[in-house]
PDB file of N, CA and C in Angstrom:
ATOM      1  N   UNK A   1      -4.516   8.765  -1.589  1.00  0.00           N
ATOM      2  CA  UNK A   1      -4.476   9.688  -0.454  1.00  0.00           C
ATOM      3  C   UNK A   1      -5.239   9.083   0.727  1.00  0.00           C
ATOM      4  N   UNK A   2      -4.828   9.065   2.111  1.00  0.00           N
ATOM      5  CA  UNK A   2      -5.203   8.340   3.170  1.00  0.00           C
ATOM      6  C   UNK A   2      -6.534   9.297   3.643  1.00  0.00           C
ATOM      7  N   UNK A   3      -7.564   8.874   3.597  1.00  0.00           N
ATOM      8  CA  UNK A   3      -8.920   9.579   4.314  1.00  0.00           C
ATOM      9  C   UNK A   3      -8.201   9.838   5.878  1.00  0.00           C
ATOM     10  N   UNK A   4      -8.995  10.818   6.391  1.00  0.00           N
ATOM     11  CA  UNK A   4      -9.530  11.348   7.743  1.00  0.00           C
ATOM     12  C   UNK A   4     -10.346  10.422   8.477  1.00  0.00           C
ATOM     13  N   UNK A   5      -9.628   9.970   9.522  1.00  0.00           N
ATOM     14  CA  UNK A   5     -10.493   8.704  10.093  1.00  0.00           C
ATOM     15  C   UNK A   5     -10.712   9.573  11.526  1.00  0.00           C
ATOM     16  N   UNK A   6     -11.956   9.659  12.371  1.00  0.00           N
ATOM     17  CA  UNK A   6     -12.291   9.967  13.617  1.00  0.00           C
ATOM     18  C   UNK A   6     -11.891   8.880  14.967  1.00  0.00           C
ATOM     19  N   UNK A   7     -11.693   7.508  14.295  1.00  0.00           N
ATOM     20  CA  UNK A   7     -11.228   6.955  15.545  1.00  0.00           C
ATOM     21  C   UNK A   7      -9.835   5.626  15.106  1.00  0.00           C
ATOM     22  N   UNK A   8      -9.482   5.511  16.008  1.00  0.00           N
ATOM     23  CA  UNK A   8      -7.942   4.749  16.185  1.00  0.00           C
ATOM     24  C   UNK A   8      -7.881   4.087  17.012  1.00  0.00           C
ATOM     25  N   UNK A   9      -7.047   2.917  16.425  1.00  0.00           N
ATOM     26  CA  UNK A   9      -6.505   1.919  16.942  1.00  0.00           C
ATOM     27  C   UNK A   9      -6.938   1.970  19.054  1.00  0.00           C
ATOM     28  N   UNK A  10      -6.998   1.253  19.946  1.00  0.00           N
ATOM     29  CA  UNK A  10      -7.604   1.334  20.984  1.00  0.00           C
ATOM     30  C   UNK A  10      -8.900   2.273  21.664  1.00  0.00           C
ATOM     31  N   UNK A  11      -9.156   2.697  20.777  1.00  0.00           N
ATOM     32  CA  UNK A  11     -10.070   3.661  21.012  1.00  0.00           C
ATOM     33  C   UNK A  11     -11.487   3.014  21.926  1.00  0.00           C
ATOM     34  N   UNK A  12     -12.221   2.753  22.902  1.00  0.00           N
ATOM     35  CA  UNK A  12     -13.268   2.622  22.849  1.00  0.00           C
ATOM     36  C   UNK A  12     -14.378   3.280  22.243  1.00  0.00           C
ATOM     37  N   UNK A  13     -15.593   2.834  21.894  1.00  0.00           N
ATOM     38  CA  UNK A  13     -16.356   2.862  20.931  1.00  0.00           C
ATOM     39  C   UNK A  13     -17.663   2.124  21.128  1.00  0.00           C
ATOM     40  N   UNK A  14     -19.124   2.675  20.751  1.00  0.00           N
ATOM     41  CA  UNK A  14     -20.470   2.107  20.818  1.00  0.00           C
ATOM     42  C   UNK A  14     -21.088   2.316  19.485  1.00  0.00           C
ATOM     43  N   UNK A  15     -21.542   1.059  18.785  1.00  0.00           N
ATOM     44  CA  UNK A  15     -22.300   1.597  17.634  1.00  0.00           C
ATOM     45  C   UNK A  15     -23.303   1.644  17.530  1.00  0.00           C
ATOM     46  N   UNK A  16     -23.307   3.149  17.016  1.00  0.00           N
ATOM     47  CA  UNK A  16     -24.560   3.679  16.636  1.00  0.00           C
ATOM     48  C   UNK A  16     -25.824   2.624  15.832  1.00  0.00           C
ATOM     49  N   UNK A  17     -25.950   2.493  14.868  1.00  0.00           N
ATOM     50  CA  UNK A  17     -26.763   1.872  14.128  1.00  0.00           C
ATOM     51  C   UNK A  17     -26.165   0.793  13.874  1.00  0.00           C
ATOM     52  N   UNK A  18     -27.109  -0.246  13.040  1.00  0.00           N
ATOM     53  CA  UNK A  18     -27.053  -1.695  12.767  1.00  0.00           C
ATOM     54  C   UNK A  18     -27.397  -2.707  13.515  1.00  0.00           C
ATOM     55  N   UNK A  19     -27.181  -4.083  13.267  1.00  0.00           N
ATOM     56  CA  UNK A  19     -27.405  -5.191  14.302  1.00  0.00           C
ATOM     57  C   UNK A  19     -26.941  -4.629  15.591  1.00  0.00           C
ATOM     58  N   UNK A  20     -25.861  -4.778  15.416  1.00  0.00           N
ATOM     59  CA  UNK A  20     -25.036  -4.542  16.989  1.00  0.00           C
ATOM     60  C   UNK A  20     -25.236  -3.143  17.544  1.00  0.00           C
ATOM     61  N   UNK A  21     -26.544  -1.960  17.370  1.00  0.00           N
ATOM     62  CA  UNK A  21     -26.560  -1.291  18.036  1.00  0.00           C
ATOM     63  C   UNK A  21     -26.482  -0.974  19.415  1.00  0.00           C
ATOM     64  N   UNK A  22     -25.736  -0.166  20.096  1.00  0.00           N
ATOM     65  CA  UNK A  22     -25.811   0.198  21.487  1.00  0.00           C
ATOM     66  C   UNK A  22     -24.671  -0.765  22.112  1.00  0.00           C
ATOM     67  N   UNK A  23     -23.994  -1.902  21.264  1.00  0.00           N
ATOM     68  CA  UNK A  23     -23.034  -2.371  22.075  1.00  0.00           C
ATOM     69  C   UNK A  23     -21.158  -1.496  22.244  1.00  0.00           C
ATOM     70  N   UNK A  24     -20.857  -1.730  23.050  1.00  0.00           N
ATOM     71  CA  UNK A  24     -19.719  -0.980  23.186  1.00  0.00           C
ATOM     72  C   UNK A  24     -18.342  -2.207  22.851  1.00  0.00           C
ATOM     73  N   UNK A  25     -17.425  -1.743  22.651  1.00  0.00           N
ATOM     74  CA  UNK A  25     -16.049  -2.365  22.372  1.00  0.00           C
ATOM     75  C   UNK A  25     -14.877  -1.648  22.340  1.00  0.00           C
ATOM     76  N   UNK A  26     -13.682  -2.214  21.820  1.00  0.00           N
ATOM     77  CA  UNK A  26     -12.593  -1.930  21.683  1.00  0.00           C
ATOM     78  C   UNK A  26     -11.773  -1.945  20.173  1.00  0.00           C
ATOM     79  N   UNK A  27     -11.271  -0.787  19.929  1.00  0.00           N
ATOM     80  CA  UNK A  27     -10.765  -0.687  18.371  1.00  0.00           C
ATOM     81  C   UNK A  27     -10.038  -1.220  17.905  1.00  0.00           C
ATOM     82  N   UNK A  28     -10.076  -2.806  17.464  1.00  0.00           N
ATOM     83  CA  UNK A  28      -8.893  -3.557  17.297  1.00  0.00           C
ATOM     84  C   UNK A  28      -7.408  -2.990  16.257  1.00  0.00           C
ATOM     85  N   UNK A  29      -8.393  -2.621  14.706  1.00  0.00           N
ATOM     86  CA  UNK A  29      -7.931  -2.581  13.675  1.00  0.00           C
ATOM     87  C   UNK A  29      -8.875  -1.331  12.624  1.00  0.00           C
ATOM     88  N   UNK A  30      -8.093  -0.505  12.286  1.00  0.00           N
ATOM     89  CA  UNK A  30      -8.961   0.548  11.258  1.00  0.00           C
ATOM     90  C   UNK A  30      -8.163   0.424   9.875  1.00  0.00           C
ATOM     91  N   UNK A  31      -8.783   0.271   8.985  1.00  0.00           N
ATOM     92  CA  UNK A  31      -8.707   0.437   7.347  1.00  0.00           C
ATOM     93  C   UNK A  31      -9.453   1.695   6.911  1.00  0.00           C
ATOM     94  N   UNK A  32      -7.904   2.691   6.772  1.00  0.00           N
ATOM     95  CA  UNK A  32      -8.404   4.077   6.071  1.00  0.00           C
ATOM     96  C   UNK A  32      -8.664   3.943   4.962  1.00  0.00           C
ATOM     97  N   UNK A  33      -8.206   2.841   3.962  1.00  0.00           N
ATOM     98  CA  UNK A  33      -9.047   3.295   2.596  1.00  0.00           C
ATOM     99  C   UNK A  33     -10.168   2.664   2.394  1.00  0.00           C
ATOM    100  N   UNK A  34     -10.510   1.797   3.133  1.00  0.00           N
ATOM    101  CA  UNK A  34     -11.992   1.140   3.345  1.00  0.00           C
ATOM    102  C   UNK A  34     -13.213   2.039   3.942  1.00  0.00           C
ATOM    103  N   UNK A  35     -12.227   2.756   5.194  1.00  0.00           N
ATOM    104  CA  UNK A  35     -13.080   3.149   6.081  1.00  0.00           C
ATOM    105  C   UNK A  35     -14.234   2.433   7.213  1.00  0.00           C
ATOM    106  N   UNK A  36     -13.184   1.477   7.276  1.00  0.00           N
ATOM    107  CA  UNK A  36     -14.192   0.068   8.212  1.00  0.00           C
ATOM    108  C   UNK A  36     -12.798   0.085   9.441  1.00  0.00           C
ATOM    109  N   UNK A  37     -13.717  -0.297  10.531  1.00  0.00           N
ATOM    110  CA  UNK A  37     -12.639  -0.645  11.941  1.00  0.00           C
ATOM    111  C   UNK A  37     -12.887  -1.970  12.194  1.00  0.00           C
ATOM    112  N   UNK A  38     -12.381  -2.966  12.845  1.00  0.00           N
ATOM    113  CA  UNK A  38     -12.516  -4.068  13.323  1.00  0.00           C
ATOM    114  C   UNK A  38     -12.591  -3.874  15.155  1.00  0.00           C
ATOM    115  N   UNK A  39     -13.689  -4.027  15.609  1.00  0.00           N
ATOM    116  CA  UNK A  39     -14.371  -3.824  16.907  1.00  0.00           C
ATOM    117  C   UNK A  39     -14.385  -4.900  17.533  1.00  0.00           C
ATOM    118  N   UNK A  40     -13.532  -5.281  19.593  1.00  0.00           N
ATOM    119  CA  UNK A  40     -13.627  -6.384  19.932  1.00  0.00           C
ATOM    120  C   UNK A  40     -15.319  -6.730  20.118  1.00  0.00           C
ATOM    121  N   UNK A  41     -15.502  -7.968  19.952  1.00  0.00           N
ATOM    122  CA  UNK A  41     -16.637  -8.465  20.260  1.00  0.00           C
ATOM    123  C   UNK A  41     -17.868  -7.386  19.720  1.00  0.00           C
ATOM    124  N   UNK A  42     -18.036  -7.032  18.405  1.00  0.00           N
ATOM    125  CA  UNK A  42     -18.945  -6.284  17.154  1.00  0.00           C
ATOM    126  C   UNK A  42     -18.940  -7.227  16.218  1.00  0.00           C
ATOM    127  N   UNK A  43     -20.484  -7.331  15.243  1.00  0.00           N
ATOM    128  CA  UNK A  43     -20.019  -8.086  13.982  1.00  0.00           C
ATOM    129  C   UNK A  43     -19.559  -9.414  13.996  1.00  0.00           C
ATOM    130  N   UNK A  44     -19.596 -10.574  14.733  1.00  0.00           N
ATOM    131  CA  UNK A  44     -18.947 -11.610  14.395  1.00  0.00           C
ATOM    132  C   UNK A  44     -19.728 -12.436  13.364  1.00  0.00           C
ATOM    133  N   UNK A  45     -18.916 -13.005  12.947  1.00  0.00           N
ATOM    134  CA  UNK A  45     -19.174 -13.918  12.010  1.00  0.00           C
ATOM    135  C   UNK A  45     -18.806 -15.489  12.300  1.00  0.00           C
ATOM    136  N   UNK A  46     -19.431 -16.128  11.354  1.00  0.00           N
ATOM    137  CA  UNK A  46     -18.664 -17.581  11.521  1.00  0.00           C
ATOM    138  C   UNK A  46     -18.046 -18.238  10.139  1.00  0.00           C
ATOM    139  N   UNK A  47     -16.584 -18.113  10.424  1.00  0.00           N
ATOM    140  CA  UNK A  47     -15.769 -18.597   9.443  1.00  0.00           C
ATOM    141  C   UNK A  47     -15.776 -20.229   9.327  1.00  0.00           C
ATOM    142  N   UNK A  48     -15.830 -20.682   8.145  1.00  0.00           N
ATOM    143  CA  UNK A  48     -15.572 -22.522   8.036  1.00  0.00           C
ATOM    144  C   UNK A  48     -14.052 -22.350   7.749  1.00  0.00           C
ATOM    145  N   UNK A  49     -13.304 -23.218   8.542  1.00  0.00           N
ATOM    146  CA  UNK A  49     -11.981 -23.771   7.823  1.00  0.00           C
ATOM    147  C   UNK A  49     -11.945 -24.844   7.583  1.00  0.00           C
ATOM    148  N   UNK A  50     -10.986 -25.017   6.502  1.00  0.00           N
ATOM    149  CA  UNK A  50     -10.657 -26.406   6.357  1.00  0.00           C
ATOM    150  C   UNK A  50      -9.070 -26.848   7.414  1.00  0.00           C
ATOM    151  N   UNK A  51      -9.657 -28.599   7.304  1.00  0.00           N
ATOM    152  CA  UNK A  51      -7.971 -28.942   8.111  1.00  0.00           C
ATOM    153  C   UNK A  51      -7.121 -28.728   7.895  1.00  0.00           C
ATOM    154  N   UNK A  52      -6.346 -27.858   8.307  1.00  0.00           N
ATOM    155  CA  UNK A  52      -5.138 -27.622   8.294  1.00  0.00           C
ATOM    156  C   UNK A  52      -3.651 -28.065   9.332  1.00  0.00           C
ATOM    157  N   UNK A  53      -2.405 -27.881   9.506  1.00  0.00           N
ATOM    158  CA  UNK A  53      -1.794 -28.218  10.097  1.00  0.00           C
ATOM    159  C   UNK A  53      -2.087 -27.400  11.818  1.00  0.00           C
ATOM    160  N   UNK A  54      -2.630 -26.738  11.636  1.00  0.00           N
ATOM    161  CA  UNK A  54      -2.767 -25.710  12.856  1.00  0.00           C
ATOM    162  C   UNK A  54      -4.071 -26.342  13.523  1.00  0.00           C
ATOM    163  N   UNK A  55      -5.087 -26.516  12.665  1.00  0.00           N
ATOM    164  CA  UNK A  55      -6.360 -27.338  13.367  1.00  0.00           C
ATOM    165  C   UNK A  55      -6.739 -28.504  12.412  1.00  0.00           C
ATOM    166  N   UNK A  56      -6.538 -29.718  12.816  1.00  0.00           N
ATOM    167  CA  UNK A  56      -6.636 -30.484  11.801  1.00  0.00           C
ATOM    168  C   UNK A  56      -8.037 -30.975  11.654  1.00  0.00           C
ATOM    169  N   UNK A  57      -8.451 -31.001  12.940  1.00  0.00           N
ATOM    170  CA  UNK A  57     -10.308 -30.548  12.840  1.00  0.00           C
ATOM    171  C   UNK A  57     -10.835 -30.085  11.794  1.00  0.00           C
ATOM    172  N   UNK A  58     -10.240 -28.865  11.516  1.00  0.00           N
ATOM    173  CA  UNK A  58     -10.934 -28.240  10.810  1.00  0.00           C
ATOM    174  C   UNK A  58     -12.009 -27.625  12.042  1.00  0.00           C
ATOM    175  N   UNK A  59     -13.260 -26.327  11.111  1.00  0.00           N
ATOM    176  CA  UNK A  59     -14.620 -26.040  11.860  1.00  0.00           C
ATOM    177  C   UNK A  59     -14.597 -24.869  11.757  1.00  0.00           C
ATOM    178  N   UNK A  60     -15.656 -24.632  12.576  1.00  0.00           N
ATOM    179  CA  UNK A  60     -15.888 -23.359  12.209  1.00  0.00           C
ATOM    180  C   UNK A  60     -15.599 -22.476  13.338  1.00  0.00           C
ATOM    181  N   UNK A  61     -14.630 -20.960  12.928  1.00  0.00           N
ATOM    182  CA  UNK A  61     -14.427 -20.004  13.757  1.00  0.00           C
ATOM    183  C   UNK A  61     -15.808 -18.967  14.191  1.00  0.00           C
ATOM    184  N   UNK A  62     -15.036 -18.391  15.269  1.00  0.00           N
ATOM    185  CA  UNK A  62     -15.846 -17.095  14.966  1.00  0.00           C
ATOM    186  C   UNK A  62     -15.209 -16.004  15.339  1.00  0.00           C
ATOM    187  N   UNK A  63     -15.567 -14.997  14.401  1.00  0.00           N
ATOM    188  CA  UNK A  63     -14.058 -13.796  14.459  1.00  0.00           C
ATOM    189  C   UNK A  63     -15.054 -12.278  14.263  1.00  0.00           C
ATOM    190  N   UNK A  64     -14.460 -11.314  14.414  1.00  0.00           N
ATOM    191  CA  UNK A  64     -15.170  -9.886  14.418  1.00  0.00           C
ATOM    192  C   UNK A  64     -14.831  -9.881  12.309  1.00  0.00           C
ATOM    193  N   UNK A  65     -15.906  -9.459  12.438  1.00  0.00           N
ATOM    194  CA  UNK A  65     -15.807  -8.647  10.392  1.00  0.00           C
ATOM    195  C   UNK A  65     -15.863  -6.942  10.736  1.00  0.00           C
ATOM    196  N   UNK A  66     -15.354  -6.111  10.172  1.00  0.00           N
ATOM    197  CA  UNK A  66     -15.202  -5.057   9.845  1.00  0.00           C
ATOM    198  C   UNK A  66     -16.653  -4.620  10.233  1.00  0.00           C
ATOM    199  N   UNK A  67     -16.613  -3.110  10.232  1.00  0.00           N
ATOM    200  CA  UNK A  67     -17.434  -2.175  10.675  1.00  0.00           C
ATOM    201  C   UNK A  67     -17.563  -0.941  10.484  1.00  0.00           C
ATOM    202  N   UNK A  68     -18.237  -0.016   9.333  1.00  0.00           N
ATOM    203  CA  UNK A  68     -17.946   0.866   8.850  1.00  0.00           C
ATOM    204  C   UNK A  68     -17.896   2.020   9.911  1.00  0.00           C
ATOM    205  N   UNK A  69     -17.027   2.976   9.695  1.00  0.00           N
ATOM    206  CA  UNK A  69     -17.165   3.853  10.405  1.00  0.00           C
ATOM    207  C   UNK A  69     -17.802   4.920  10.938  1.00  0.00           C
ATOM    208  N   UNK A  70     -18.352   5.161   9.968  1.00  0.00           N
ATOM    209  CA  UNK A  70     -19.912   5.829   9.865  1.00  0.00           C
ATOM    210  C   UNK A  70     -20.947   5.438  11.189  1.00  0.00           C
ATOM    211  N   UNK A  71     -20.654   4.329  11.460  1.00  0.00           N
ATOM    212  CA  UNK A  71     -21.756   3.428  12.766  1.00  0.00           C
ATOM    213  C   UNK A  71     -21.180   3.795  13.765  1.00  0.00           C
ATOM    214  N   UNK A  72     -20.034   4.028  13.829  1.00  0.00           N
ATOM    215  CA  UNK A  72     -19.296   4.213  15.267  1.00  0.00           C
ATOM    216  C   UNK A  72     -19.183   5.627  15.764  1.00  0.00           C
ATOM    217  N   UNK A  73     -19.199   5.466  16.984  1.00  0.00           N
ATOM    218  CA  UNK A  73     -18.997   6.961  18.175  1.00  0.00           C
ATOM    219  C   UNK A  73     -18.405   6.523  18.913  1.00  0.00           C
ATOM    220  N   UNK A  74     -17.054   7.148  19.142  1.00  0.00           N
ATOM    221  CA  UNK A  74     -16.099   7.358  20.663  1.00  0.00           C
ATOM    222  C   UNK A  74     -16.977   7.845  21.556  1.00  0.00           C
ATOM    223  N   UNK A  75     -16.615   6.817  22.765  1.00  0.00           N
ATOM    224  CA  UNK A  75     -16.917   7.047  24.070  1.00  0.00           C
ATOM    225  C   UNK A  75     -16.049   8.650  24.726  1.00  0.00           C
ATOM    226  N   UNK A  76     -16.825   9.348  25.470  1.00  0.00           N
ATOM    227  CA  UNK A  76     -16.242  10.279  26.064  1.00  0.00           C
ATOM    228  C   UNK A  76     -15.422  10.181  27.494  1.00  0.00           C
ATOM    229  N   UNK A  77     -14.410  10.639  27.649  1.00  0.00           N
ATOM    230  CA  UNK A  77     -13.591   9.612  28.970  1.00  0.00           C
ATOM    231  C   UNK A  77     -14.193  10.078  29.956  1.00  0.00           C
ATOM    232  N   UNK A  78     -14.422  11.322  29.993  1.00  0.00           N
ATOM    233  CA  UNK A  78     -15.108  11.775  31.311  1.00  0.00           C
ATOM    234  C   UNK A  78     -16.641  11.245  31.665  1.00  0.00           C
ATOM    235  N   UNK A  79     -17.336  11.250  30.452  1.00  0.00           N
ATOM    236  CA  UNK A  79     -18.499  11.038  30.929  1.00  0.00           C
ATOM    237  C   UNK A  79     -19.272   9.442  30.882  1.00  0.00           C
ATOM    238  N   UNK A  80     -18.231   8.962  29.740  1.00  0.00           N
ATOM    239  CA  UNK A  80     -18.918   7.700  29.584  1.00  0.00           C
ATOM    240  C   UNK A  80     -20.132   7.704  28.560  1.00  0.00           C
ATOM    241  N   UNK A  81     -20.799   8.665  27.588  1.00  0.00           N
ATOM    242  CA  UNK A  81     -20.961   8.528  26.524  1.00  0.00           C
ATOM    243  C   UNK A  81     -20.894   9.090  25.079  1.00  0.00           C
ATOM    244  N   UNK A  82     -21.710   8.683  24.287  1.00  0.00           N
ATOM    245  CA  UNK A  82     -20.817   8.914  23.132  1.00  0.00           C
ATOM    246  C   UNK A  82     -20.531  10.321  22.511  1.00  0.00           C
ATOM    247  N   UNK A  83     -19.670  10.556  22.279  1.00  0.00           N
ATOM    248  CA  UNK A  83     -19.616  11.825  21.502  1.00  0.00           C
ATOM    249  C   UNK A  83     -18.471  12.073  20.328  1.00  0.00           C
ATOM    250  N   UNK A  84     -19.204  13.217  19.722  1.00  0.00           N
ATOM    251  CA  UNK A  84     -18.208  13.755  18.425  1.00  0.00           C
ATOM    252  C   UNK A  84     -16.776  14.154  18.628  1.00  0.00           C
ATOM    253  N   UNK A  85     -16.092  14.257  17.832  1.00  0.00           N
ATOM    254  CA  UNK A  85     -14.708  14.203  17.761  1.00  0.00           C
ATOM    255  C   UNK A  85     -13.617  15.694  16.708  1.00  0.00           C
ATOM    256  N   UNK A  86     -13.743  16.630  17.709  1.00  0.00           N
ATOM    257  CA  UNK A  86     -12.607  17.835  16.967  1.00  0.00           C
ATOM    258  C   UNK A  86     -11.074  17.562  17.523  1.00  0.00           C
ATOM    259  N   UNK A  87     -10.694  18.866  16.568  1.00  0.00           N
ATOM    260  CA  UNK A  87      -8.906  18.579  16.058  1.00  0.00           C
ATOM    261  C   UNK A  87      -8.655  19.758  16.842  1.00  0.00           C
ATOM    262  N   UNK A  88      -8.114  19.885  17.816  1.00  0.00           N
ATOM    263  CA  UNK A  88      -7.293  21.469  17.867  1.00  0.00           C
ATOM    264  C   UNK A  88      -5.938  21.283  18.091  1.00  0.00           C
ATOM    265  N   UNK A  89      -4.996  22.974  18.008  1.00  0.00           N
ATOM    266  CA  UNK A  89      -3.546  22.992  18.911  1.00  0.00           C
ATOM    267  C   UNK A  89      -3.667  22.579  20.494  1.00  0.00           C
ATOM    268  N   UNK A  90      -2.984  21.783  21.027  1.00  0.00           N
ATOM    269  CA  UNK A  90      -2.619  22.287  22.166  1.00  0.00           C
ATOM    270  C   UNK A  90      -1.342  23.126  22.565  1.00  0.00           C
ATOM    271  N   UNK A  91      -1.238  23.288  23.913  1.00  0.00           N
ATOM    272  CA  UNK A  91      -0.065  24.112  24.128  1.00  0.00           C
ATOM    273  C   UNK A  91       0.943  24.021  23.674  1.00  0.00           C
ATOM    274  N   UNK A  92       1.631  23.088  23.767  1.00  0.00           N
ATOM    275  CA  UNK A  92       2.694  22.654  22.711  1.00  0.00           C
ATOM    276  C   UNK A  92       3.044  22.855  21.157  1.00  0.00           C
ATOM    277  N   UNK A  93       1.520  23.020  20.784  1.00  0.00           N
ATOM    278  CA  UNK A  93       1.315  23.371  19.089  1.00  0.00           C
ATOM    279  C   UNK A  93       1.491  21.813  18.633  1.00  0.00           C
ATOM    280  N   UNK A  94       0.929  20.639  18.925  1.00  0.00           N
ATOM    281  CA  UNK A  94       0.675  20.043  18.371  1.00  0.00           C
ATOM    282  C   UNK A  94      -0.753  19.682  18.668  1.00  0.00           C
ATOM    283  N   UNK A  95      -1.412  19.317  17.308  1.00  0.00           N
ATOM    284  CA  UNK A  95      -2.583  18.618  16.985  1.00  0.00           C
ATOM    285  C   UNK A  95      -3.468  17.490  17.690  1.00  0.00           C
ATOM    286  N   UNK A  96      -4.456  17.264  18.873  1.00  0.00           N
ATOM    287  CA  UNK A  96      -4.804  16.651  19.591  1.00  0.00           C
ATOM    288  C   UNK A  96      -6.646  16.312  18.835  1.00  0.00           C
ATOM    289  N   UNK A  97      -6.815  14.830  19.663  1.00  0.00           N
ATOM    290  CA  UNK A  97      -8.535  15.239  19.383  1.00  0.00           C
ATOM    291  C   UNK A  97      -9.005  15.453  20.609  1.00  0.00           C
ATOM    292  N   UNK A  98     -10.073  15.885  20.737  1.00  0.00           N
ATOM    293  CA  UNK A  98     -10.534  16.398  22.082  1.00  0.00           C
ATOM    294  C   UNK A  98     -12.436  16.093  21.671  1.00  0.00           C
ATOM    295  N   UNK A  99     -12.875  15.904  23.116  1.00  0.00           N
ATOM    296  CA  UNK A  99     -14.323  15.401  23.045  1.00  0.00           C
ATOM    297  C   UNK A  99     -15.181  16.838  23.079  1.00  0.00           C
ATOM    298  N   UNK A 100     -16.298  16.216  21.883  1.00  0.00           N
ATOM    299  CA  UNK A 100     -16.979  18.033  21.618  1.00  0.00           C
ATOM    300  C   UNK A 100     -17.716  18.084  22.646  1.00  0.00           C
ATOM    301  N   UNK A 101     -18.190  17.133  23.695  1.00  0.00           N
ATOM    302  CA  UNK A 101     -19.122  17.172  24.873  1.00  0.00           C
ATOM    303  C   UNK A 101     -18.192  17.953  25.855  1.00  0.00           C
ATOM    304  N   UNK A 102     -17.525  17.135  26.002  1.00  0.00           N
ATOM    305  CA  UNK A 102     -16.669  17.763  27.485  1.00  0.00           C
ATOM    306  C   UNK A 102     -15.454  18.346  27.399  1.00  0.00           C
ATOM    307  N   UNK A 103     -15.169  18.855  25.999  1.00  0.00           N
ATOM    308  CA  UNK A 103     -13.683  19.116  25.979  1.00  0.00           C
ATOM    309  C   UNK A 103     -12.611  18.840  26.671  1.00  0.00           C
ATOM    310  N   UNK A 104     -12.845  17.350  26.939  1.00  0.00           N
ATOM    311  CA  UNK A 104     -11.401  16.721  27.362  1.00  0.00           C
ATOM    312  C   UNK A 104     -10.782  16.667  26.224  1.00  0.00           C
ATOM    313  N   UNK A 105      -9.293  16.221  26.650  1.00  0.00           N
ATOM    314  CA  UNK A 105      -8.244  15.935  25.306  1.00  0.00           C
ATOM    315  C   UNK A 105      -8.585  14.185  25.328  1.00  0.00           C
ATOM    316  N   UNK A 106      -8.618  13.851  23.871  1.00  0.00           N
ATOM    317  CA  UNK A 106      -8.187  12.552  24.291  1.00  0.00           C
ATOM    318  C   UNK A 106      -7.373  11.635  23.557  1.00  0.00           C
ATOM    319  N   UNK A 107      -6.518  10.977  24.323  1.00  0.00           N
ATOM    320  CA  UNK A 107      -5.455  10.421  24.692  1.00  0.00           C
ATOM    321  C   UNK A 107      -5.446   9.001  23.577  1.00  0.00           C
TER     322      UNK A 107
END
Protein backbone atom coordinates (compact mmCIF):
# COMPACT_ATOMS: atom_id res chain seq x y z
CA UNK A 1 0.00 0.00 0.00
CA UNK A 2 1.52 3.45 -1.14
CA UNK A 3 2.11 5.78 2.16
CA UNK A 4 0.80 9.46 2.33
CA UNK A 5 3.58 11.58 1.24
CA UNK A 6 3.26 15.61 2.17
CA UNK A 7 5.45 16.70 -0.65
CA UNK A 8 5.92 16.04 -4.58
CA UNK A 9 7.78 15.94 -7.26
CA UNK A 10 8.78 19.99 -7.89
CA UNK A 11 7.84 21.07 -4.82
CA UNK A 12 10.21 23.58 -3.17
CA UNK A 13 11.42 22.69 0.16
CA UNK A 14 13.96 23.66 3.33
CA UNK A 15 15.26 21.10 5.68
CA UNK A 16 14.45 21.10 8.80
CA UNK A 17 17.07 19.11 10.68
CA UNK A 18 20.38 17.39 9.82
CA UNK A 19 23.65 18.44 8.11
CA UNK A 20 21.98 20.39 5.53
CA UNK A 21 19.78 22.29 7.88
CA UNK A 22 18.10 25.56 6.79
CA UNK A 23 19.11 24.94 3.15
CA UNK A 24 16.36 25.24 0.60
CA UNK A 25 15.92 23.21 -2.83
CA UNK A 26 13.96 21.62 -5.33
CA UNK A 27 12.03 18.14 -5.26
CA UNK A 28 13.74 16.17 -7.73
CA UNK A 29 12.44 12.61 -6.95
CA UNK A 30 10.14 11.07 -3.95
CA UNK A 31 10.13 7.27 -2.96
CA UNK A 32 6.76 6.50 -1.22
CA UNK A 33 7.76 3.29 0.10
CA UNK A 34 11.02 4.53 1.41
CA UNK A 35 9.72 7.73 2.31
CA UNK A 36 12.96 9.62 1.22
CA UNK A 37 12.87 12.60 -1.59
CA UNK A 38 15.86 13.38 -3.62
CA UNK A 39 16.48 17.34 -3.11
CA UNK A 40 18.40 19.62 -5.82
CA UNK A 41 21.63 20.50 -4.29
CA UNK A 42 20.75 18.54 -0.40
CA UNK A 43 22.85 15.59 0.74
CA UNK A 44 25.50 15.16 -1.82
CA UNK A 45 27.67 12.64 -1.86
CA UNK A 46 30.70 11.50 -3.71
CA UNK A 47 30.29 8.55 -5.92
CA UNK A 48 33.70 6.60 -7.33
CA UNK A 49 33.17 5.18 -10.83
CA UNK A 50 34.92 3.04 -12.61
CA UNK A 51 35.94 3.56 -16.53
CA UNK A 52 33.48 3.10 -18.41
CA UNK A 53 32.47 3.76 -22.06
CA UNK A 54 30.68 7.01 -21.05
CA UNK A 55 33.76 8.30 -18.89
CA UNK A 56 36.69 6.44 -19.51
CA UNK A 57 38.42 8.48 -16.79
CA UNK A 58 36.66 7.07 -14.61
CA UNK A 59 36.38 9.44 -10.89
CA UNK A 60 34.57 10.52 -8.77
CA UNK A 61 30.91 12.05 -9.05
CA UNK A 62 28.97 14.02 -6.99
CA UNK A 63 25.22 13.50 -6.90
CA UNK A 64 22.24 14.34 -4.26
CA UNK A 65 21.45 10.90 -1.89
CA UNK A 66 17.98 10.72 -0.67
CA UNK A 67 16.43 12.56 2.19
CA UNK A 68 13.96 11.42 4.52
CA UNK A 69 10.94 13.10 4.66
CA UNK A 70 10.44 13.66 8.00
CA UNK A 71 13.40 16.60 7.58
CA UNK A 72 11.57 18.37 5.04
CA UNK A 73 8.98 21.43 5.04
CA UNK A 74 7.30 23.01 1.97
CA UNK A 75 7.94 26.42 1.43
CA UNK A 76 4.74 28.58 1.62
CA UNK A 77 4.12 30.47 -1.84
CA UNK A 78 2.88 33.44 -0.38
CA UNK A 79 5.08 33.95 2.28
CA UNK A 80 8.25 32.31 1.62
CA UNK A 81 8.45 30.13 4.68
CA UNK A 82 8.06 26.93 5.82
CA UNK A 83 4.92 25.46 6.60
CA UNK A 84 2.58 22.42 7.24
CA UNK A 85 0.58 20.84 4.70
CA UNK A 86 -3.61 20.01 4.76
CA UNK A 87 -5.95 18.19 2.26
CA UNK A 88 -9.27 19.85 1.57
CA UNK A 89 -12.33 19.98 -1.27
CA UNK A 90 -12.14 22.69 -3.40
CA UNK A 91 -14.94 24.08 -5.39
CA UNK A 92 -14.89 21.73 -7.89
CA UNK A 93 -14.89 18.80 -5.25
CA UNK A 94 -11.63 17.83 -5.92
CA UNK A 95 -8.87 17.25 -3.35
CA UNK A 96 -6.12 20.07 -3.17
CA UNK A 97 -3.16 20.75 -0.57
CA UNK A 98 -3.29 24.05 0.74
CA UNK A 99 -0.68 25.91 3.19
CA UNK A 100 -1.80 25.70 7.03
CA UNK A 101 -0.07 29.28 7.41
CA UNK A 102 -1.73 31.13 4.76
CA UNK A 103 -4.29 29.04 3.31
CA UNK A 104 -3.20 29.34 -0.09
CA UNK A 105 -3.93 26.37 -2.43
CA UNK A 106 -0.95 24.91 -3.61
CA UNK A 107 -0.30 24.19 -6.96
Amino acid sequence: MQKKVHIRKGDTVIVVTGESKGQKGRVLEVDREKQKAIVEGINMVSKHTKPNSKAPQGGIVKKEAPVHISNLMLIDPASGKPTRIGRRLNDKNKLVRYSKKSGEEIK
